[in-house]
Protein backbone atom coordinates (compact mmCIF):
# COMPACT_ATOMS: atom_id res chain seq x y z
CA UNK A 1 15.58 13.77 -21.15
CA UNK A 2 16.94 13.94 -17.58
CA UNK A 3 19.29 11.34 -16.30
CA UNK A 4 21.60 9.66 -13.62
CA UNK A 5 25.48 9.56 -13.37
CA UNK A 6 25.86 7.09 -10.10
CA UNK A 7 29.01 5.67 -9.32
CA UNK A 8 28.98 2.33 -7.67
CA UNK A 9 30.58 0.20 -4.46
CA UNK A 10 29.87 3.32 -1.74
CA UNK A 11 28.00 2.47 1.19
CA UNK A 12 25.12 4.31 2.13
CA UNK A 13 25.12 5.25 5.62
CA UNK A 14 23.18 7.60 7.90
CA UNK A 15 19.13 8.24 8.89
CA UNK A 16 16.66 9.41 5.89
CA UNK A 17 12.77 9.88 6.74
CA UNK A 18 10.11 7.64 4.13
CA UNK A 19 8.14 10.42 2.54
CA UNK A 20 4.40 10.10 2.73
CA UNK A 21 2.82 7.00 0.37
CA UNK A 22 2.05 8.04 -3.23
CA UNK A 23 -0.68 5.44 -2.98
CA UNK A 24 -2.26 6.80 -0.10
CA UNK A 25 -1.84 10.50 -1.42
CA UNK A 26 -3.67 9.95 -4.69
CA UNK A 27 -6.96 8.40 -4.09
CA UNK A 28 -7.01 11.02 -0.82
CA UNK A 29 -6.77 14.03 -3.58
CA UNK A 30 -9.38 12.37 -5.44
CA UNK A 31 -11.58 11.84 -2.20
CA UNK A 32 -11.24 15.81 -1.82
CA UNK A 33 -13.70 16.11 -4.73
CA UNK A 34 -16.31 14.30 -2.40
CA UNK A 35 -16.97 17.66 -0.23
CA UNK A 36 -17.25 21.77 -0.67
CA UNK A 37 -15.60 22.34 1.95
CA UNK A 38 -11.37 22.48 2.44
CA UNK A 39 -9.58 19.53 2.99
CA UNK A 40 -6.23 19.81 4.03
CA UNK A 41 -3.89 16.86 3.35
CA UNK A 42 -0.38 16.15 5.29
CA UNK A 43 3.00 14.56 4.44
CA UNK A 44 2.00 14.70 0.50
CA UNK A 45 4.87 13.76 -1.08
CA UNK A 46 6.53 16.14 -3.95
CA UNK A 47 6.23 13.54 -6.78
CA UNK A 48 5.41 13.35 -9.85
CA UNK A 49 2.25 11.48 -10.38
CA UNK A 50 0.96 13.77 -7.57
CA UNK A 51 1.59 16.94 -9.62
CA UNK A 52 -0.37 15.26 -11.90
CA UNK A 53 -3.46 14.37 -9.76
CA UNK A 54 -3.20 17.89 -8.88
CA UNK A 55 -3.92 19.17 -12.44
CA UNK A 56 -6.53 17.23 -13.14
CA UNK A 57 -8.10 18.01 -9.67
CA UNK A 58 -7.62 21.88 -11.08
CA UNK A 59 -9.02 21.11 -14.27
CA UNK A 60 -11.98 20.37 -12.41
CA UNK A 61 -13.05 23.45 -10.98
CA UNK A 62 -10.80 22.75 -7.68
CA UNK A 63 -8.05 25.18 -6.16
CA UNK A 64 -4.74 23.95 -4.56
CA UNK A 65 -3.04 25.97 -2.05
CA UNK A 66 1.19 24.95 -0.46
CA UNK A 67 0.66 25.55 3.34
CA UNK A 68 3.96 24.16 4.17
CA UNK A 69 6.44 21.87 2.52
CA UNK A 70 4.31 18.15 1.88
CA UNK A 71 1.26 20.18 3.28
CA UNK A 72 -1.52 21.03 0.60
CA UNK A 73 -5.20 22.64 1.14
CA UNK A 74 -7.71 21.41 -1.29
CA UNK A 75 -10.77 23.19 -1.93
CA UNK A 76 -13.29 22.71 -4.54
CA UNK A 77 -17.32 24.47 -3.81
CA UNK A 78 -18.60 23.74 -7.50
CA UNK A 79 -17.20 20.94 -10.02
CA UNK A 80 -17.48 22.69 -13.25
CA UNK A 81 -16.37 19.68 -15.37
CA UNK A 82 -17.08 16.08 -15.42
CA UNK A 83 -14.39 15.00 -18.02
CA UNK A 84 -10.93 14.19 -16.96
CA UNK A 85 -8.50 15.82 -19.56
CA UNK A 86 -6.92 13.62 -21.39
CA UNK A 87 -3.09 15.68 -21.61
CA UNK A 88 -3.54 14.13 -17.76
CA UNK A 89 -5.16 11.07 -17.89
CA UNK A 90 -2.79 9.59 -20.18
CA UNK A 91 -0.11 10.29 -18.02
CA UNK A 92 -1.04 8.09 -14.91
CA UNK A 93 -3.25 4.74 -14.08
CA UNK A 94 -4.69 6.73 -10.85
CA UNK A 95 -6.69 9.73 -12.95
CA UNK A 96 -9.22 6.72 -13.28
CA UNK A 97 -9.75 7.43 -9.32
CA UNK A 98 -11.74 10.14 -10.36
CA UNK A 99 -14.57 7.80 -11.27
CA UNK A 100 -15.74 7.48 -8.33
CA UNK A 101 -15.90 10.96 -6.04
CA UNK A 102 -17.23 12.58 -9.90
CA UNK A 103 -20.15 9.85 -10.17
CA UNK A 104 -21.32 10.78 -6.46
CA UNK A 105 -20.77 14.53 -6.67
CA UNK A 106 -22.03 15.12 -10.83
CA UNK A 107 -23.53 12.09 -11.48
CA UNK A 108 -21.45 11.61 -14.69
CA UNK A 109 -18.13 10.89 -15.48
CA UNK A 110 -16.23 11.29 -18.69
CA UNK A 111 -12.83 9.33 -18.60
CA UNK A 112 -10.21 8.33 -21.20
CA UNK A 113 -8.16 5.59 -20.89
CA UNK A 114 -5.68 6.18 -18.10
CA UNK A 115 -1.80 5.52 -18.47
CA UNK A 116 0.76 4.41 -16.13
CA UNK A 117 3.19 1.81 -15.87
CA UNK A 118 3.49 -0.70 -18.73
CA UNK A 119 3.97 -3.79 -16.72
CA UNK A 120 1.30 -5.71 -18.45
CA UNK A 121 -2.78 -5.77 -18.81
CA UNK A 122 -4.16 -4.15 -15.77
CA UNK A 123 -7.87 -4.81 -16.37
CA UNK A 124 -10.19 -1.82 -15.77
CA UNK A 125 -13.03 -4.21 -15.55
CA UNK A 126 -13.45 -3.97 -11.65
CA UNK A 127 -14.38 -0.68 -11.50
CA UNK A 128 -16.91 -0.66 -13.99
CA UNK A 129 -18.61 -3.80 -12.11
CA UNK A 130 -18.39 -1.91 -8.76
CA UNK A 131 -19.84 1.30 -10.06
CA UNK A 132 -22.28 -0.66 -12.17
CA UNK A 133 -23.49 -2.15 -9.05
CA UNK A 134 -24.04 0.86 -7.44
CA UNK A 135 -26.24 2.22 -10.19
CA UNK A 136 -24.09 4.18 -12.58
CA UNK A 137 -24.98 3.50 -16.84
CA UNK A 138 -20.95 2.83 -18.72
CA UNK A 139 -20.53 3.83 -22.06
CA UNK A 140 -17.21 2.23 -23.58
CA UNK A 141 -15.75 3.67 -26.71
CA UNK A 142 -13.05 6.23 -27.36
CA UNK A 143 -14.12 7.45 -24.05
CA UNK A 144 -15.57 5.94 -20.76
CA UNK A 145 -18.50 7.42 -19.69
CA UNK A 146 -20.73 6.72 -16.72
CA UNK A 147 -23.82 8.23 -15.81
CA UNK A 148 -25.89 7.66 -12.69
CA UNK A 149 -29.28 9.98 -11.79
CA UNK A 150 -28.42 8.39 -8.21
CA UNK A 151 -26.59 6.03 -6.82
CA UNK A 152 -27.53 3.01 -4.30
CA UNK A 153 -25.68 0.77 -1.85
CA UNK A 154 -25.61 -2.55 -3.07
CA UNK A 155 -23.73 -5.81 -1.62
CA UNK A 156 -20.65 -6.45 -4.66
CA UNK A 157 -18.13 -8.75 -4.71
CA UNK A 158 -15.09 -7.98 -6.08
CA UNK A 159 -13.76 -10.12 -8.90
CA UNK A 160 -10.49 -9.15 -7.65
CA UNK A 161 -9.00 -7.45 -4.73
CA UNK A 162 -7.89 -3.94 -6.99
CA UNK A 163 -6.66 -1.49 -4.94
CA UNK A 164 -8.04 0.81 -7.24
CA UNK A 165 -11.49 -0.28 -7.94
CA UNK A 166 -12.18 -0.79 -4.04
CA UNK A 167 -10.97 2.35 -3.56
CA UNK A 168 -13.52 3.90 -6.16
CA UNK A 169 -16.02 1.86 -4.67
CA UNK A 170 -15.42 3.19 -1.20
CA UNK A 171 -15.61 7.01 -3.23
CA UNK A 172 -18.84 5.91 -4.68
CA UNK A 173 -20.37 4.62 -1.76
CA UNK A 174 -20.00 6.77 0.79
CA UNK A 175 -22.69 9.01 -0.91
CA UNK A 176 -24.71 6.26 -2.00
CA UNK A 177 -28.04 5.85 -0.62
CA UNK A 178 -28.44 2.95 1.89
CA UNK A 179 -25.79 0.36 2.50
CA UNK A 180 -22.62 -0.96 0.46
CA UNK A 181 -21.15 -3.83 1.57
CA UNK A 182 -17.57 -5.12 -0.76
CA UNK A 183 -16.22 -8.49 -0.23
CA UNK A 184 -12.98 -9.77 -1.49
CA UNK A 185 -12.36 -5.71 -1.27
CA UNK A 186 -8.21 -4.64 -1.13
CA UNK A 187 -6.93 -3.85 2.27
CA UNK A 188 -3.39 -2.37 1.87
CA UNK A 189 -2.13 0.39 3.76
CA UNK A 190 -3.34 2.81 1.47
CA UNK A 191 -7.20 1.83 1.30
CA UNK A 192 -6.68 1.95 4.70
CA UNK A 193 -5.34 5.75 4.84
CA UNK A 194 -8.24 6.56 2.40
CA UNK A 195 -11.02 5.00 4.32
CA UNK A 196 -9.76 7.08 7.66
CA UNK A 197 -9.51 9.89 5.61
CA UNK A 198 -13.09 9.39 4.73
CA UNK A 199 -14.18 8.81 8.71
CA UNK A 200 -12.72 12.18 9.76
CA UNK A 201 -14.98 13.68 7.14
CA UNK A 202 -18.25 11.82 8.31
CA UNK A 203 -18.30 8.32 6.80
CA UNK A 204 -19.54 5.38 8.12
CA UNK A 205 -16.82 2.82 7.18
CA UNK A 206 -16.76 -0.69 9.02
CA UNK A 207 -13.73 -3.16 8.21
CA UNK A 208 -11.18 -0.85 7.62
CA UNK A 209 -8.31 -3.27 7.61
CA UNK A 210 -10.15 -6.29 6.36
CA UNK A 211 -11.25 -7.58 2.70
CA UNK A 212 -15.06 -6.86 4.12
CA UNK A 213 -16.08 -3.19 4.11
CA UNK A 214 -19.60 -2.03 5.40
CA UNK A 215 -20.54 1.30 4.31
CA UNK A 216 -23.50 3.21 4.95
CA UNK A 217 -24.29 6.18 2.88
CA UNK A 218 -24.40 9.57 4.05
CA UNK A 219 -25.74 12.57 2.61
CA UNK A 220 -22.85 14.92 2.82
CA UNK A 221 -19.19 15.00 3.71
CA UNK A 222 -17.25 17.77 5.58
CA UNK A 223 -13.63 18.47 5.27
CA UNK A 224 -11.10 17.15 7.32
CA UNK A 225 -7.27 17.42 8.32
CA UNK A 226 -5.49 14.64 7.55
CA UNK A 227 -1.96 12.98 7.58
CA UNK A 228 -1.05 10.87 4.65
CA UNK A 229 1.22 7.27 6.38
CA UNK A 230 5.07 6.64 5.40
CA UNK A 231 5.37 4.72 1.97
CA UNK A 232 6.20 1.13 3.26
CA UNK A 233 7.37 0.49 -0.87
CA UNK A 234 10.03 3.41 -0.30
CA UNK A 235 11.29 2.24 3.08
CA UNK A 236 11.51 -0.93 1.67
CA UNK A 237 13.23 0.57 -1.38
CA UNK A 238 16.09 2.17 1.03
CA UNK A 239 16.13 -1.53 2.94
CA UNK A 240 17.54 -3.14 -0.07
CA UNK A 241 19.96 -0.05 -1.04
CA UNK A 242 21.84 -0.29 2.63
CA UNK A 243 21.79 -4.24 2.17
CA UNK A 244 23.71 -4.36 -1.11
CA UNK A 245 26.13 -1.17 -0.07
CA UNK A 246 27.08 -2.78 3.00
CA UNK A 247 25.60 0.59 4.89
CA UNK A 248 24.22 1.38 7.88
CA UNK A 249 21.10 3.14 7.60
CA UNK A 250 18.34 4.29 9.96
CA UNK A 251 14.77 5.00 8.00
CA UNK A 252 12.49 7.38 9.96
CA UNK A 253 8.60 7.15 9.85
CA UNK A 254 7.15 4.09 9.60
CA UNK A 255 4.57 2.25 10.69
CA UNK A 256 5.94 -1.51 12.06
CA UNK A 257 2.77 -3.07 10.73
CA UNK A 258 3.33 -2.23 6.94
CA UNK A 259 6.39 -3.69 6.72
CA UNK A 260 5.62 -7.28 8.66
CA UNK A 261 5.08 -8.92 4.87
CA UNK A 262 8.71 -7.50 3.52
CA UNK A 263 9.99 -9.14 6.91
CA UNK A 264 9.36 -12.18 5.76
CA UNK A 265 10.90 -11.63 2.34
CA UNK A 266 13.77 -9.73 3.02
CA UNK A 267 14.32 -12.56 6.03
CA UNK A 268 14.65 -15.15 3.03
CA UNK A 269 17.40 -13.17 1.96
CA UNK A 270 19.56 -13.18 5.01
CA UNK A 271 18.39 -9.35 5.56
CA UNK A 272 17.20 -8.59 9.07
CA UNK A 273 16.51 -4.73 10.60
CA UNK A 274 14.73 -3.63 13.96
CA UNK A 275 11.93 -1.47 14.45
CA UNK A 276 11.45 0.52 17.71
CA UNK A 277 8.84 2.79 17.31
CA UNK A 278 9.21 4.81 13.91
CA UNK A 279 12.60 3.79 13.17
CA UNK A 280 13.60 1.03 10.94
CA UNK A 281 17.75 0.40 11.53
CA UNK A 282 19.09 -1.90 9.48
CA UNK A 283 22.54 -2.39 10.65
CA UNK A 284 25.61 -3.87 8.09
CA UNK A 285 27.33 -6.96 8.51
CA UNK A 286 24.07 -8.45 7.19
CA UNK A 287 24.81 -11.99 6.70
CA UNK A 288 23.68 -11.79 2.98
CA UNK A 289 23.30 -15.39 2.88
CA UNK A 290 19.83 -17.36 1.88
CA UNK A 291 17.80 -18.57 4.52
CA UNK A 292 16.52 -22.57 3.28
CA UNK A 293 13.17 -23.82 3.39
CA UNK A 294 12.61 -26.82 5.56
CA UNK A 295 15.23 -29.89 4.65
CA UNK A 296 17.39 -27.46 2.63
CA UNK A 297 14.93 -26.73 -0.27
CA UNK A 298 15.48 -23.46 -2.52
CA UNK A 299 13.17 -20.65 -1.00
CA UNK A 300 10.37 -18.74 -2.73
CA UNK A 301 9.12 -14.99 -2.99
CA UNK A 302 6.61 -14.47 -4.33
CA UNK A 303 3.88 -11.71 -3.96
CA UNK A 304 -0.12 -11.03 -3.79
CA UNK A 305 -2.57 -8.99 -2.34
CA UNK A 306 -2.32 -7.91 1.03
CA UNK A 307 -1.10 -8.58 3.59
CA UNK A 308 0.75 -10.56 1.40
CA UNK A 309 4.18 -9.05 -0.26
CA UNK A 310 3.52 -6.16 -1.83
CA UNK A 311 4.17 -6.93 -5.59
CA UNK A 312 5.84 -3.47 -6.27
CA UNK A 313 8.64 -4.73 -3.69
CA UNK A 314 8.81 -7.43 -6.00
CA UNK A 315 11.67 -5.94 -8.38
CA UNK A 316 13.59 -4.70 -5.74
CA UNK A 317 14.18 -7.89 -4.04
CA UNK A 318 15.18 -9.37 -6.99
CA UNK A 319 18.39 -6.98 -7.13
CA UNK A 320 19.13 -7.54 -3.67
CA UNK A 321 18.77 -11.18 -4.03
CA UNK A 322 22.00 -11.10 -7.04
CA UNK A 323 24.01 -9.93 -4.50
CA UNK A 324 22.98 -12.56 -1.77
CA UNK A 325 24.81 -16.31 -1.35
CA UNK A 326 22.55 -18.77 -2.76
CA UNK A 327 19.41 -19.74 -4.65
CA UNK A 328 16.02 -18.14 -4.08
CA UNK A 329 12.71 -18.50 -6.69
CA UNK A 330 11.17 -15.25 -7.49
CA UNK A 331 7.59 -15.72 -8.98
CA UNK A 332 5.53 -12.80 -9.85
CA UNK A 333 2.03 -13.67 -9.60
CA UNK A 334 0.14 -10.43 -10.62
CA UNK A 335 1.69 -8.63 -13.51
CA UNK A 336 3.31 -10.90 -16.65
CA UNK A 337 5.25 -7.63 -17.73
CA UNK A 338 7.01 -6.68 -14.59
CA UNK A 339 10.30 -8.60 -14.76
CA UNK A 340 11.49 -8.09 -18.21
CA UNK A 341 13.67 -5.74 -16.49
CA UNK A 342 15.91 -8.59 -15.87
CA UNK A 343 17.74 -8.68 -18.89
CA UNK A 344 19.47 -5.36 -17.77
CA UNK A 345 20.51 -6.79 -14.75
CA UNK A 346 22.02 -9.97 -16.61
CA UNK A 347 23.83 -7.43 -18.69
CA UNK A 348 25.52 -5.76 -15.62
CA UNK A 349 26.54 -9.56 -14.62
CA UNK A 350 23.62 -10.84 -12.96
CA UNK A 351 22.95 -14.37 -12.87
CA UNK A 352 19.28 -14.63 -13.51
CA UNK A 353 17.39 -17.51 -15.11
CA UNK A 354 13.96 -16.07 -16.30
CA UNK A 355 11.90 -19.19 -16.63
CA UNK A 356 9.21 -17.14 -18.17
CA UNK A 357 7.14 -13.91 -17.52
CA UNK A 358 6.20 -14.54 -13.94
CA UNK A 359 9.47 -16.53 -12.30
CA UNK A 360 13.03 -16.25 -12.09
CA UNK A 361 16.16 -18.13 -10.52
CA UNK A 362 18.72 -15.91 -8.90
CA UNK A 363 22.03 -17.19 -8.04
CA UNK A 364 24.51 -15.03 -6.23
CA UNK A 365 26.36 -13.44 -5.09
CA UNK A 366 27.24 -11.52 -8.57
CA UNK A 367 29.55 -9.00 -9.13
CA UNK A 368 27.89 -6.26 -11.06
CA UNK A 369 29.25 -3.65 -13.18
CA UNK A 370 28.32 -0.06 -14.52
CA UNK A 371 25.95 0.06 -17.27
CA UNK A 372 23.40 2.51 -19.05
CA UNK A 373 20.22 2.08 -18.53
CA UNK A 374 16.93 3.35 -19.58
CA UNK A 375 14.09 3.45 -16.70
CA UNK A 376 10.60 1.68 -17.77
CA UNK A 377 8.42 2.18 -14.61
CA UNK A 378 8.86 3.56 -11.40
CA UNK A 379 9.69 -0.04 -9.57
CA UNK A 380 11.66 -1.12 -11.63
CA UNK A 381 13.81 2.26 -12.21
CA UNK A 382 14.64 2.05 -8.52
CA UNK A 383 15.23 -1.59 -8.67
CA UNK A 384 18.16 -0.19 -11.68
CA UNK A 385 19.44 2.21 -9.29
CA UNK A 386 19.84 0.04 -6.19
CA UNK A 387 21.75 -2.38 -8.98
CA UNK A 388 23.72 0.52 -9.83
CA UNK A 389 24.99 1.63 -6.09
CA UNK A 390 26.26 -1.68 -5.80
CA UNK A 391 27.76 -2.02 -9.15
CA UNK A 392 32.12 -1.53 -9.71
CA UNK A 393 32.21 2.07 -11.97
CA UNK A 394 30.13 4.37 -13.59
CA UNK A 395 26.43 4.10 -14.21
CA UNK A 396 23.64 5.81 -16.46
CA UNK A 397 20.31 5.69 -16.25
CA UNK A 398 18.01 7.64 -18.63
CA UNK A 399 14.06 8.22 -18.75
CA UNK A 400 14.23 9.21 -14.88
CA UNK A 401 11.31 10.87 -15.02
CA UNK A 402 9.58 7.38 -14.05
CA UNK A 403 11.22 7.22 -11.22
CA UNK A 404 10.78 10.18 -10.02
CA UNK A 405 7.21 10.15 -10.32
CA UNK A 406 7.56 7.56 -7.44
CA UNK A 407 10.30 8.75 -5.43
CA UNK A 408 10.90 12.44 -4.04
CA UNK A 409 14.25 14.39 -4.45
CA UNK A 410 16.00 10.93 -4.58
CA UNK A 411 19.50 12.36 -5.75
CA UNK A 412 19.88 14.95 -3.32
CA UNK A 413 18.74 12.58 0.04
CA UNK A 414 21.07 9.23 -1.10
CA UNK A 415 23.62 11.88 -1.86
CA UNK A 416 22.99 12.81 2.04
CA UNK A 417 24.41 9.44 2.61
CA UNK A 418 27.27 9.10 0.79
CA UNK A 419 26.19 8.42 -3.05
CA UNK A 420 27.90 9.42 -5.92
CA UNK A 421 24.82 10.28 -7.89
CA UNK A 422 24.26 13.09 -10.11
CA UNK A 423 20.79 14.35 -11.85
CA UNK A 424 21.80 16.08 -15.74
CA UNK A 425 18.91 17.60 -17.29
């Protein structure tokens, strides 16, 4: 099992470019299965849980060709399988975005259970009422299985804003007959990237943007040539690492819209950057003080759909927040698993109240110290590693793998800017 040495109390200084958004890249492979023709995909980041999307996109008849470094060609003229393997679908949540571009090319779909993080129930329900809407027959056992002899626009709303599930939706429909229309449908950043990825190949998408999507069904896609956005949840990553190292960093790539909601949050903190054009600076000498509510009262974070904070932010702020002056309420709203991470940071010398699954108190600033760590998701493994870069001596952290399904050649570019971190294994 690989792992981290990182030595602590270094500040990281210096420019690194946001590689292209993991959840923008996966639903954009799985859209490739939507056309015969090539599809060529740009700033695909060299991750993990893309490899993976890759090999199940293989599995399926489909053929994967490097044009440059983070460029990929995608080609797939005849699906010869409508089962997701399971080696595959175990190993990530987003082999379930398969569903979708499968049911409109084949009809059928055979999935099993998909993986991913275990940050507590993430309820598949959604996309079987979206694809149920638009026609499709699910069979639930070992296996999922969905069959459709056609499928038909419909007007669905959502019983919650999944990314996912919109995004399969949007797969589906596109090749539906007539017109879809989703309400309470997810509008982050990367259903965004996915429907405009779908325009350039002939869509009709209205709403892009907005929780109401009008689509009207077309009876073929053509390939297209398109470039993935910066992951705002990376650039935000590298926001908190030069606030708790006292460093001066300058992140290239990315868009000034995605990151209005971390603003906000990171504003509560006392954590402030500029923007002009592509460039996020966020200088040191942050004042790394908590910003009040209104007569003095203890601010909140807290996250939700978008545009509201993005919840996979949600652990990282909570390390930068032990090292701020002051008391701020964290409240998770969406996933009752995600901060049992805490305890590790209350080991290293945090002080963190965890009032139950979904809120904590933070009072800082803490001193931290070295610790070994084991990784349990890809959030909250980076959250551990920003704690550790700020922490006094040495630092382990095991089971990187789950990071690094998130985060591309992360040793070797914070090494660029002065960490002591070293990958074993």
């Amino acid at each position: 099992m690989s792992e981290y040495i990182i030595n602590g109390g270094v500040p990281l200084n210096g420019t690194i470019k946001a590689c292209g958004n993991k959840n923008a890249a996966l639903p954009c492979i799985a859209a490739a299965l939507l056309t015969d023709e090539p599809v060529i995909l740009r700033n695909i980041p060299d991750i993990e849980d893309v490899r993976v999307m890759l090999d199940v996109f293989t599995a399926l008849g489909g053929e994967v060709k490097t044009l440059e470094q983070n460029v990929i060609m995608l080609s797939l003229k005849d699906i010869k399988s409508s089962e997701i393997p399971k080696e595959q679908a175990v190993k990530i949540r987003a082999s379930i975005l398969f569903a979708g571009p499968l049911l409109a090319r084949t009809g059928k779909v055979v999935l099993p259970p998909p993986g991913g993080d275990v940050i507590g129930r993430r309820r598949l329900d959604t996309h079987f009422l979206v694809l149920t809407e638009l026609g499709s027959k699910v069979k639930i056992g070992d296996t999922f299985t969905f069959n459709a002899k056609s499928l038909t626009g419909a007007d669905i709303f959502l019983d919650e804003a999944s990314v996912t599930a919109t995004e399969n939706a949007i797969m589906a429909a596109v090749l539906a007959k007539g017109r879809t229309i989703l309400t309470n449908a997810a509008s982050e950043p990367h259903v965004q990237d996915l429907c405009n990825m779908l325009v350039s190949m002939g869509a009709k998408i209205e709403g892009t943007g907005s929780n109401i999507l009008t689509i009207d069904g077309v009876e073929k896609l053509s390939g297209c040539d398109f470039e993935i956005g910066a992951d705002f949840m990376e650039a935000g990553s590298f926001i908190g690492l030069a606030a708790v190292t006292g460093g001066d960093l300058h992140i290239q790539g990315v868009r000034a819209a995605d990151m209005r909601p971390a603003k906000i949050a990171f504003g509560k903190l006392g954590i402030v950057w500029a923007h002009e054009g592509t460039v996020i600076h966020v200088p040191k000498n942050q004042s790394m003080e908590v910003n009040h509510d209104l007569g003095g009262m203890i601010p909140k974070i807290d996250d939700a759909p978008w545009p509201g904070f993005p919840p996979d932010l949600l652990s990282i702020v909570i390390v930068v927040a032990t090292q701020i002056k002051g008391t701020v309420l964290i409240h998770e709203k969406m996933y009752e698993s995600r901060m049992f991470f805490v305890d590790k940071l209350i080991g290293m010398g945090a002080r963190i109240v965890l009032c139950d699954p979904h809120r904590a108190v933070i009072s800082g600033p803490a001193k931290l110290h070295g610790s070994e760590l084991i990784s349990p998701d890809v959030r909250a493994g980076m959250a551990m590693l920003i704690a550790t870069m700020c922490a006094e001596g040495k630092s382990v952290i095991r089971n990187v793998y789950q990071i690094e399904r998130g985060y591309e050649h992360l040793p070797e570019r914070l090494a660029a800017l002065g960490a002591r971190i070293e990958r074993i294994g």
